[in-house]
PDB file of N, CA and C in Angstrom:
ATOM      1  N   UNK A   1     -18.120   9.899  35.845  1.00  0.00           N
ATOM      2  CA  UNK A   1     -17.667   8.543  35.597  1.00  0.00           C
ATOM      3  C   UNK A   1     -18.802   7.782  34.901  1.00  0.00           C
ATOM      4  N   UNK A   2     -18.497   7.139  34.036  1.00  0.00           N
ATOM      5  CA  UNK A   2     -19.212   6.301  33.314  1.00  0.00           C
ATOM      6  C   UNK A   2     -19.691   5.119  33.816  1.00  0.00           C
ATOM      7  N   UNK A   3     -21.266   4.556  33.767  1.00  0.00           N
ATOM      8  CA  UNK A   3     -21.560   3.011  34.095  1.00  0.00           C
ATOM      9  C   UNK A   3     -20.729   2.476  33.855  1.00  0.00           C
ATOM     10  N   UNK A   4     -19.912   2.258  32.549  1.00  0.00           N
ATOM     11  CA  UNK A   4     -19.041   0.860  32.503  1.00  0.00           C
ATOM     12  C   UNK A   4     -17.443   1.179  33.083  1.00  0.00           C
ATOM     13  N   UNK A   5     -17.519   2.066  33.090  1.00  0.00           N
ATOM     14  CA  UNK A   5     -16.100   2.513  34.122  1.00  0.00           C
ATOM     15  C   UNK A   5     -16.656   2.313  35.546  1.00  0.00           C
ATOM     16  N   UNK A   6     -17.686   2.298  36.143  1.00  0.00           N
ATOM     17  CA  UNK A   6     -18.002   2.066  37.714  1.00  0.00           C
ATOM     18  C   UNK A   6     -18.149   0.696  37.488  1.00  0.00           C
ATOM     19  N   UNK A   7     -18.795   0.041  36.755  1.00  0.00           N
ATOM     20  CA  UNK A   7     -18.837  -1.908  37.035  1.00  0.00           C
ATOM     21  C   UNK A   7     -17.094  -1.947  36.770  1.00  0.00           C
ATOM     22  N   UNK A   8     -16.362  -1.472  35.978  1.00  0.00           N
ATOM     23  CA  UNK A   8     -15.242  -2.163  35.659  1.00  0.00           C
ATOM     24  C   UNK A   8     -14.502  -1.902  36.992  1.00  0.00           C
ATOM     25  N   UNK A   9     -14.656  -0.796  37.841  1.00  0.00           N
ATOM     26  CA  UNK A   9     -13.748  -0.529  38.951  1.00  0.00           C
ATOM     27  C   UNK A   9     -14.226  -1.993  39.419  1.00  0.00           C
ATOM     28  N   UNK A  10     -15.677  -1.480  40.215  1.00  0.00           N
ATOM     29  CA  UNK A  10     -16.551  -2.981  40.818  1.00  0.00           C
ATOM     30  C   UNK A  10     -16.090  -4.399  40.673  1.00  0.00           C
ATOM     31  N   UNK A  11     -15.654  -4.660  39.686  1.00  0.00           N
ATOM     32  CA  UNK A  11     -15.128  -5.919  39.545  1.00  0.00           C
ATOM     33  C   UNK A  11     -13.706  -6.112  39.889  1.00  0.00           C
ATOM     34  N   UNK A  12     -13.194  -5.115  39.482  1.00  0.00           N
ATOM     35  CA  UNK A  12     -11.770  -5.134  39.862  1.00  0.00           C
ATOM     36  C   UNK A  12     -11.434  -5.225  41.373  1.00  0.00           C
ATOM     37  N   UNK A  13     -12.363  -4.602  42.251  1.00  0.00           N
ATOM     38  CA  UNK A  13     -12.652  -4.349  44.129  1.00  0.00           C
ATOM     39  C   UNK A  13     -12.800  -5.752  44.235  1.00  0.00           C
ATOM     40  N   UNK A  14     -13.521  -6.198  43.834  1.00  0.00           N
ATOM     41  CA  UNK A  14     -14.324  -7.864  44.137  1.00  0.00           C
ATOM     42  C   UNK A  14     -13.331  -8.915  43.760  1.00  0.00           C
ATOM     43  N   UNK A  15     -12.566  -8.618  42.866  1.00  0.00           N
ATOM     44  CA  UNK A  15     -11.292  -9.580  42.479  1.00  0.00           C
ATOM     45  C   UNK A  15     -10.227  -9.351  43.459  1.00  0.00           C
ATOM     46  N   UNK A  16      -9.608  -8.303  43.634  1.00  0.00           N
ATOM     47  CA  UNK A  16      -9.093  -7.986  44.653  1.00  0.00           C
ATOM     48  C   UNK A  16      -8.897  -8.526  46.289  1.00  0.00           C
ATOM     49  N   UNK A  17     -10.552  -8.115  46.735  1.00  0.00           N
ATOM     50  CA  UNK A  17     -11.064  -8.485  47.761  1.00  0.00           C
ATOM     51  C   UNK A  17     -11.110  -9.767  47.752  1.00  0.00           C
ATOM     52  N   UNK A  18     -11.397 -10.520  46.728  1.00  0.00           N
ATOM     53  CA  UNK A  18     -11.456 -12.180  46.801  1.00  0.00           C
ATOM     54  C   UNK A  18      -9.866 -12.878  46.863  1.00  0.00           C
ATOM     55  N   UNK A  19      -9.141 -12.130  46.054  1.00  0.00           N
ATOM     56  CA  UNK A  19      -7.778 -12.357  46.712  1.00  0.00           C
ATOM     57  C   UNK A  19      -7.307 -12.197  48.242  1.00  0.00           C
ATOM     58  N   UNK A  20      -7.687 -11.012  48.820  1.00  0.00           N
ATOM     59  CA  UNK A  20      -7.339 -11.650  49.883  1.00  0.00           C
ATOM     60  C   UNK A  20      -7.870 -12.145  50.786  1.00  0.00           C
ATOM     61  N   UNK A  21      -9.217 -12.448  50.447  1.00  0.00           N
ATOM     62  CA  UNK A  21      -9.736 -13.776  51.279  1.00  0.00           C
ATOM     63  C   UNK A  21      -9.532 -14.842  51.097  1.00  0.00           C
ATOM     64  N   UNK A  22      -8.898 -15.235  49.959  1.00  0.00           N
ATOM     65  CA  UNK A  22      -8.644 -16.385  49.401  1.00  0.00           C
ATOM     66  C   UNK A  22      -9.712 -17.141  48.836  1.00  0.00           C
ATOM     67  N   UNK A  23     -10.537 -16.554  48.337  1.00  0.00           N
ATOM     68  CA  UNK A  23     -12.020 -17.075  47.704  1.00  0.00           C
ATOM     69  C   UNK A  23     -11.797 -17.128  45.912  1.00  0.00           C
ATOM     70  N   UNK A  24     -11.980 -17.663  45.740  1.00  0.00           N
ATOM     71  CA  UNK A  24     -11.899 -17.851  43.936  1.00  0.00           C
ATOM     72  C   UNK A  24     -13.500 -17.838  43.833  1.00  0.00           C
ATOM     73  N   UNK A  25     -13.699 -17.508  42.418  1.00  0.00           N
ATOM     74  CA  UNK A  25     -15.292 -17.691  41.924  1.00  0.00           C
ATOM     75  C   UNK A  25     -15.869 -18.655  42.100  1.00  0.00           C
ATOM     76  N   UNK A  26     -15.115 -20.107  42.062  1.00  0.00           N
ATOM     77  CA  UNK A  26     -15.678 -21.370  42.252  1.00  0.00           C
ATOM     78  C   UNK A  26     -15.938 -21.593  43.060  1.00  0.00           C
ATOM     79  N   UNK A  27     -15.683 -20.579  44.151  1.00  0.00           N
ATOM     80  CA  UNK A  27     -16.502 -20.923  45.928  1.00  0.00           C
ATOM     81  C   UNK A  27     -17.730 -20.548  45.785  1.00  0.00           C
ATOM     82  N   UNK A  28     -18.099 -19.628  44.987  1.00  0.00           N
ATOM     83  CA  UNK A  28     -19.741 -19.016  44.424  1.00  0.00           C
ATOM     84  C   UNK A  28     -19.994 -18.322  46.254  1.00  0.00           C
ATOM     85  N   UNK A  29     -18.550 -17.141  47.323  1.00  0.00           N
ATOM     86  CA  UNK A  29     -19.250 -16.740  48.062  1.00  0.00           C
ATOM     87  C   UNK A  29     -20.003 -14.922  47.494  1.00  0.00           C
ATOM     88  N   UNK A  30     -20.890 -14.296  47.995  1.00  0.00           N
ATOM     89  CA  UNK A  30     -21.645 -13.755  47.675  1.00  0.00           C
ATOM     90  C   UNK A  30     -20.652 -12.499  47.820  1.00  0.00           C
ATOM     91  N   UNK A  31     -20.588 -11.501  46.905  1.00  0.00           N
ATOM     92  CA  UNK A  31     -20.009 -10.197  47.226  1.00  0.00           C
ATOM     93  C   UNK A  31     -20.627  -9.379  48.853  1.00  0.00           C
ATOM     94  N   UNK A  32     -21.019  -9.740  49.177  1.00  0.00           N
ATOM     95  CA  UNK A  32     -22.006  -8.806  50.153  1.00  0.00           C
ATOM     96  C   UNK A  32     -21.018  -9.522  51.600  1.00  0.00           C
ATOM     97  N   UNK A  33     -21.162 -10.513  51.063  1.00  0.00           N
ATOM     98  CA  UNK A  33     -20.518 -11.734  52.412  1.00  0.00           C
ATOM     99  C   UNK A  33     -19.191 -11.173  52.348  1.00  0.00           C
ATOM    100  N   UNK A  34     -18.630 -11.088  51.079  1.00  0.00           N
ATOM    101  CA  UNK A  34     -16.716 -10.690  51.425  1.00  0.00           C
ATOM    102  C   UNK A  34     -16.434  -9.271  52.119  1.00  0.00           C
ATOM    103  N   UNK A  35     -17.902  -8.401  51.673  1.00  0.00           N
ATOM    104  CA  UNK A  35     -17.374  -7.447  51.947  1.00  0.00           C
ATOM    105  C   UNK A  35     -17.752  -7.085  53.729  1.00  0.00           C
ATOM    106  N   UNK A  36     -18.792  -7.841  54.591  1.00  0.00           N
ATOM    107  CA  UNK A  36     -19.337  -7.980  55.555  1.00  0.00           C
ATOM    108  C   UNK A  36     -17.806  -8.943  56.285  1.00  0.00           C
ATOM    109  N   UNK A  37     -17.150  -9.782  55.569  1.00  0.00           N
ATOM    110  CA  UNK A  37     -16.098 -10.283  56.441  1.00  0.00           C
ATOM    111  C   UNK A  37     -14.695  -9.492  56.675  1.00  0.00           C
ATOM    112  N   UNK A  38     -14.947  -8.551  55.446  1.00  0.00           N
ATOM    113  CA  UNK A  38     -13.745  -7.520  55.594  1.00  0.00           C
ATOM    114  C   UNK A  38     -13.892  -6.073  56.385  1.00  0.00           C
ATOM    115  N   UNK A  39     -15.095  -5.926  56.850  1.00  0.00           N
ATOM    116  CA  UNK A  39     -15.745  -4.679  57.029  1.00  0.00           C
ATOM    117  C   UNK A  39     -15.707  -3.215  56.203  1.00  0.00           C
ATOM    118  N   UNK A  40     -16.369  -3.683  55.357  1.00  0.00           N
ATOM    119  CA  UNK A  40     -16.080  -2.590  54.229  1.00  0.00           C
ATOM    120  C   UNK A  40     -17.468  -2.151  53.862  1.00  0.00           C
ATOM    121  N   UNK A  41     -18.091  -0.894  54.024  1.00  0.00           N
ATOM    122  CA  UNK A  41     -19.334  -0.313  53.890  1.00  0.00           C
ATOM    123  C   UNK A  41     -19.204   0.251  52.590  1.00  0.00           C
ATOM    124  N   UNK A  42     -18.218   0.994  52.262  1.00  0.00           N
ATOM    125  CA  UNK A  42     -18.016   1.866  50.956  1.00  0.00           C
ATOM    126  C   UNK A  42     -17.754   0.659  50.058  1.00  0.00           C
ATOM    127  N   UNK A  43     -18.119   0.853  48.751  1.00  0.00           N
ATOM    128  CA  UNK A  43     -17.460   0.268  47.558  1.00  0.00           C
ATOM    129  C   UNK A  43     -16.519   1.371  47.005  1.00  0.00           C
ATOM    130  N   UNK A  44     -15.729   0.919  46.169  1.00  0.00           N
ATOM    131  CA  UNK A  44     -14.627   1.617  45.450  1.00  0.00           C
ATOM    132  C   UNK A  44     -15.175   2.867  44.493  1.00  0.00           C
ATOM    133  N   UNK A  45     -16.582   3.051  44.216  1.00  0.00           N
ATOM    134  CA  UNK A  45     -17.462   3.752  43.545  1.00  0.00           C
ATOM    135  C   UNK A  45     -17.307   5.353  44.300  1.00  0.00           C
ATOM    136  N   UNK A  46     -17.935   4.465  45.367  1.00  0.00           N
ATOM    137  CA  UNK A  46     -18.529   5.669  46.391  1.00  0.00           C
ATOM    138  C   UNK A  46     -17.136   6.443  47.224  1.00  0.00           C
ATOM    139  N   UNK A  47     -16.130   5.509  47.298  1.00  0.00           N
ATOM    140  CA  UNK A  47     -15.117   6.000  47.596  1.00  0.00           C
ATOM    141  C   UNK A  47     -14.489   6.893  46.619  1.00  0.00           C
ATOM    142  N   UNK A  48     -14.266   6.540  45.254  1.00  0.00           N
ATOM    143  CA  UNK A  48     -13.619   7.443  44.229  1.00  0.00           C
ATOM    144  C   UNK A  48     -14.373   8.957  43.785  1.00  0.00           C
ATOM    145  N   UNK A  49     -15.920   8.750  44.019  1.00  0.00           N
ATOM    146  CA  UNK A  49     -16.637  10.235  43.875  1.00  0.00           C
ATOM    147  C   UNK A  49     -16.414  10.772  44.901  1.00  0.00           C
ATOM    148  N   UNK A  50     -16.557  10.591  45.846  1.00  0.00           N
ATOM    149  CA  UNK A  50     -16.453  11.665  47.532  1.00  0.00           C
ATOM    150  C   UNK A  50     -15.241  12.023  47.364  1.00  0.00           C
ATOM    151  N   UNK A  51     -13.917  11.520  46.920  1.00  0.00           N
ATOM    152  CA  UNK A  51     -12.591  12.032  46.858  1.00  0.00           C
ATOM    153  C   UNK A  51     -12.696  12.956  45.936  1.00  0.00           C
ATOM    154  N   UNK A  52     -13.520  12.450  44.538  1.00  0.00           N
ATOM    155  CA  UNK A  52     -13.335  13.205  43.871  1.00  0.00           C
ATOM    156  C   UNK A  52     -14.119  14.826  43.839  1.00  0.00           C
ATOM    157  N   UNK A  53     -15.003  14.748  45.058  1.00  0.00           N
ATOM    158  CA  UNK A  53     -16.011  15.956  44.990  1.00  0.00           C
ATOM    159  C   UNK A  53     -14.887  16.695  46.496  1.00  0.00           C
ATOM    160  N   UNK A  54     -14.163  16.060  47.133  1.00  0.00           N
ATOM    161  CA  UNK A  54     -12.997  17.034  48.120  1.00  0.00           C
ATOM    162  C   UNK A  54     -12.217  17.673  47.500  1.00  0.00           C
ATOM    163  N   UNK A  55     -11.550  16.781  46.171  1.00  0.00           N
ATOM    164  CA  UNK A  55     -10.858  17.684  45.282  1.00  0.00           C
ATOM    165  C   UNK A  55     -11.207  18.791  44.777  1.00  0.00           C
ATOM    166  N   UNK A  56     -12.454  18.709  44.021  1.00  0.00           N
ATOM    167  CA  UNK A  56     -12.657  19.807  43.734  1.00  0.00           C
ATOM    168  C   UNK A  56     -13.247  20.655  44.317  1.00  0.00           C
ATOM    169  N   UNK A  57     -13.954  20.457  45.809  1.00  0.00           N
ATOM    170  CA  UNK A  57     -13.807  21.370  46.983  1.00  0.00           C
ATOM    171  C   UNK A  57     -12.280  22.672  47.185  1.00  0.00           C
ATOM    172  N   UNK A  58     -11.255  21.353  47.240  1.00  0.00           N
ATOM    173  CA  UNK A  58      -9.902  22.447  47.057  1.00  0.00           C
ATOM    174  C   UNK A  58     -10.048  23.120  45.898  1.00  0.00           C
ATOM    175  N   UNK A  59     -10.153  22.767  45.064  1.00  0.00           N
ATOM    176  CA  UNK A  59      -9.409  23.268  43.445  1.00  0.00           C
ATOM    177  C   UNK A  59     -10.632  24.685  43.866  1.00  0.00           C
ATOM    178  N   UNK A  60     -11.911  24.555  43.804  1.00  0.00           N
ATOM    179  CA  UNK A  60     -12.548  25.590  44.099  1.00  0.00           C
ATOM    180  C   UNK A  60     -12.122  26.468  45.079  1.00  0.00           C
ATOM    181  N   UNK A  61     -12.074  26.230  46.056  1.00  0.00           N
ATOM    182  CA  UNK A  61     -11.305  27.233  46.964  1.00  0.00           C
ATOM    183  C   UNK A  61      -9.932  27.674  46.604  1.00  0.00           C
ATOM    184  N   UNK A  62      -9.314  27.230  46.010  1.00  0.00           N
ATOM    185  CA  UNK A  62      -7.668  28.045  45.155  1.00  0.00           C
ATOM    186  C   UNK A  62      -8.033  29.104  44.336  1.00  0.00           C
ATOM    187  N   UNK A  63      -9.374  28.089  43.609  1.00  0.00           N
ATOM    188  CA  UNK A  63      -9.563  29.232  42.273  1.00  0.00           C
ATOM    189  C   UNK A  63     -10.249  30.337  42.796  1.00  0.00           C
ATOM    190  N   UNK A  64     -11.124  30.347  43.716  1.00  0.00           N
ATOM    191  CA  UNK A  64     -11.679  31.291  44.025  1.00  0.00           C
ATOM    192  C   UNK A  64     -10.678  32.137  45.036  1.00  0.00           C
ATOM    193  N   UNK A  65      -9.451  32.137  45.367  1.00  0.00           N
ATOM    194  CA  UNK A  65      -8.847  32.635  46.361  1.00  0.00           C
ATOM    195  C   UNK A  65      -7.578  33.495  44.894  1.00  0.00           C
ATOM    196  N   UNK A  66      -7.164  33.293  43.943  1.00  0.00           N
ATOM    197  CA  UNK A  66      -6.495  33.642  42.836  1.00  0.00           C
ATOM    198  C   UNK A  66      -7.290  33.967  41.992  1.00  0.00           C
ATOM    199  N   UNK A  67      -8.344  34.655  41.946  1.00  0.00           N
ATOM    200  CA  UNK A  67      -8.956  35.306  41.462  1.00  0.00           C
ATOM    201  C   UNK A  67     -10.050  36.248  41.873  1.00  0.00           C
ATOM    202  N   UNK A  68      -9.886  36.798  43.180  1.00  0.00           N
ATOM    203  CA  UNK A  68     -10.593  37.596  44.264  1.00  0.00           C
ATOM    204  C   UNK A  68     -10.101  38.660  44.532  1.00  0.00           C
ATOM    205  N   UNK A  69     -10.224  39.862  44.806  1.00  0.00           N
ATOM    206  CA  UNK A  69      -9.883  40.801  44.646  1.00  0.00           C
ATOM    207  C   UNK A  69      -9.356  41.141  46.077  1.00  0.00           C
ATOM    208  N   UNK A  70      -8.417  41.553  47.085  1.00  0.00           N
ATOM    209  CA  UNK A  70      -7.708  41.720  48.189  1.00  0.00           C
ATOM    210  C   UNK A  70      -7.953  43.249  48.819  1.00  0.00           C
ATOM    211  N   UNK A  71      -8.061  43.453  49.640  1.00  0.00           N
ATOM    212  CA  UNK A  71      -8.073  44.294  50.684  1.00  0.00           C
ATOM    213  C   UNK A  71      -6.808  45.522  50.067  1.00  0.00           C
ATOM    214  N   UNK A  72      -7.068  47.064  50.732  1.00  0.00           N
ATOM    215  CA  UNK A  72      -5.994  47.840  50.496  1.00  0.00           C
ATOM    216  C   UNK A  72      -5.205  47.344  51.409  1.00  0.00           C
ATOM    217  N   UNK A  73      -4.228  48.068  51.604  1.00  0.00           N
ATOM    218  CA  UNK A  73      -3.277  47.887  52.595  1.00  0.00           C
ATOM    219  C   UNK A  73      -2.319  46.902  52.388  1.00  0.00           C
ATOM    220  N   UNK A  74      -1.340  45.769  53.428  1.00  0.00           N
ATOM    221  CA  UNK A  74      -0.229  45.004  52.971  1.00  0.00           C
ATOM    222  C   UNK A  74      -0.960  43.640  52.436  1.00  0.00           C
ATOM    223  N   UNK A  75      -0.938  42.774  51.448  1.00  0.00           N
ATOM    224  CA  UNK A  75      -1.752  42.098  51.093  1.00  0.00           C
ATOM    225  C   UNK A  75      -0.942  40.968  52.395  1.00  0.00           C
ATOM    226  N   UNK A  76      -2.088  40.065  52.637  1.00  0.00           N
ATOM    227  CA  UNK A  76      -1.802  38.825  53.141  1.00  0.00           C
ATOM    228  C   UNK A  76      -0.836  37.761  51.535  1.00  0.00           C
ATOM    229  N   UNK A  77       0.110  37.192  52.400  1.00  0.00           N
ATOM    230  CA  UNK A  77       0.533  36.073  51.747  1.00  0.00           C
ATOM    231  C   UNK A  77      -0.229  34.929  51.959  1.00  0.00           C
ATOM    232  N   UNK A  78      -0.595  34.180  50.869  1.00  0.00           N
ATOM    233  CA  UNK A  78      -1.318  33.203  50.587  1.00  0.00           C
ATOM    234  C   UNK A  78      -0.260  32.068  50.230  1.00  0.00           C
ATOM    235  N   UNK A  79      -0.619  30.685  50.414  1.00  0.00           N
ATOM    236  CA  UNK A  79       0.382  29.520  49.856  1.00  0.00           C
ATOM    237  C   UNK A  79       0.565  29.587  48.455  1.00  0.00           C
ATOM    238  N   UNK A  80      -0.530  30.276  47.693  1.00  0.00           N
ATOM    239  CA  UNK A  80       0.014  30.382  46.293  1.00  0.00           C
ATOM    240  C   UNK A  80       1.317  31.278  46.180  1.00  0.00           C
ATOM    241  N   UNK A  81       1.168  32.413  46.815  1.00  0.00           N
ATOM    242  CA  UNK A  81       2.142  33.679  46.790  1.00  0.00           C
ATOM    243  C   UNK A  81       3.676  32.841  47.534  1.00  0.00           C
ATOM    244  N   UNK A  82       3.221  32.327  48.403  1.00  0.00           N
ATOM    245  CA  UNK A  82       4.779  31.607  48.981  1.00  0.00           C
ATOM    246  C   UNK A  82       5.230  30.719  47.549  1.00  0.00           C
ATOM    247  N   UNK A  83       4.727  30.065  46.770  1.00  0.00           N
ATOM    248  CA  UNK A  83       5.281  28.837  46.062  1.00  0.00           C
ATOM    249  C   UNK A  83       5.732  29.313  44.660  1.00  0.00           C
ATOM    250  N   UNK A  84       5.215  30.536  44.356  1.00  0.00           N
ATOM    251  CA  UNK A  84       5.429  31.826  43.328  1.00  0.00           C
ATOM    252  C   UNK A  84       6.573  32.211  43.681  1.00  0.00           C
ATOM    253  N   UNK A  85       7.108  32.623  44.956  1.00  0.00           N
ATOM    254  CA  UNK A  85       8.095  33.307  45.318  1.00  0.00           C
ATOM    255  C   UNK A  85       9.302  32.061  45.478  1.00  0.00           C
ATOM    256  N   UNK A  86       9.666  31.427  45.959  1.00  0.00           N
ATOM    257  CA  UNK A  86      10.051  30.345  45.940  1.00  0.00           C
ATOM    258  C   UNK A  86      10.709  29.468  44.530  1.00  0.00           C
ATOM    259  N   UNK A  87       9.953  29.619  43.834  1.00  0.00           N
ATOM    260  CA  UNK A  87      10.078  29.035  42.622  1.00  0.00           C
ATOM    261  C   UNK A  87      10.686  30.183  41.865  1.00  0.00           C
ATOM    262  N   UNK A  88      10.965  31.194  41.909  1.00  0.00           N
ATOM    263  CA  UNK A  88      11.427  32.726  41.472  1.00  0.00           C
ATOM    264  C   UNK A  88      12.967  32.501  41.593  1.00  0.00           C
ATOM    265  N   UNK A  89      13.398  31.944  43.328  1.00  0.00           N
ATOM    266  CA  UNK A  89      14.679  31.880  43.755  1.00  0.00           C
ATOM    267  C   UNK A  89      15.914  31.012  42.683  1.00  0.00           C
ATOM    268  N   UNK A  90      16.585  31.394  42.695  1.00  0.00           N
ATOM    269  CA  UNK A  90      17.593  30.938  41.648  1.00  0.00           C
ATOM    270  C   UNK A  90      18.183  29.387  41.978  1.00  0.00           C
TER     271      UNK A  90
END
């Protein structure tokens, strides 16, 4: 994500958040204060990378599970193999 894509979220959180406190800019209260009255530790920043590093936690574990080589014998069905089969049905 880009600096000006993280201030632009940032501002957008803070507009937001000032909506529903009912604070307009002309109250001049401090971002730190809205977010201390709402109890909010994360900003929208830190929230959108950590989601975005779980995602690709999964996506890594799929890819690495469809492209691994399986045991002799009856293979285990995997959720990929169920949604393959499934989608096959007429």
């Amino acid at each position: 994500m880009t600096a000006e894509a993280c201030q632009k979220l940032r501002v957008f959180e803070m507009g937001c958040l000032g909506q529903i406190l009912g604070v307009t800019r002309r109250d001049r209260v401090r971002n730190l204060d809205i977010k201390k009255q709402l109890n909010i530790e994360w900003d929208i920043v830190n929230r959108t990378q950590t989601r975005r590093l779980h995602y690709f936690a999964h996506v890594d574990y799929l890819y690495a599970r469809l492209h691994s080589t399986r045991p002799t014998g009856r293979p285990k069905l995997f959720w990929v193999d169920n949604i393959a089969a499934t989608s096959a049905l007429p």
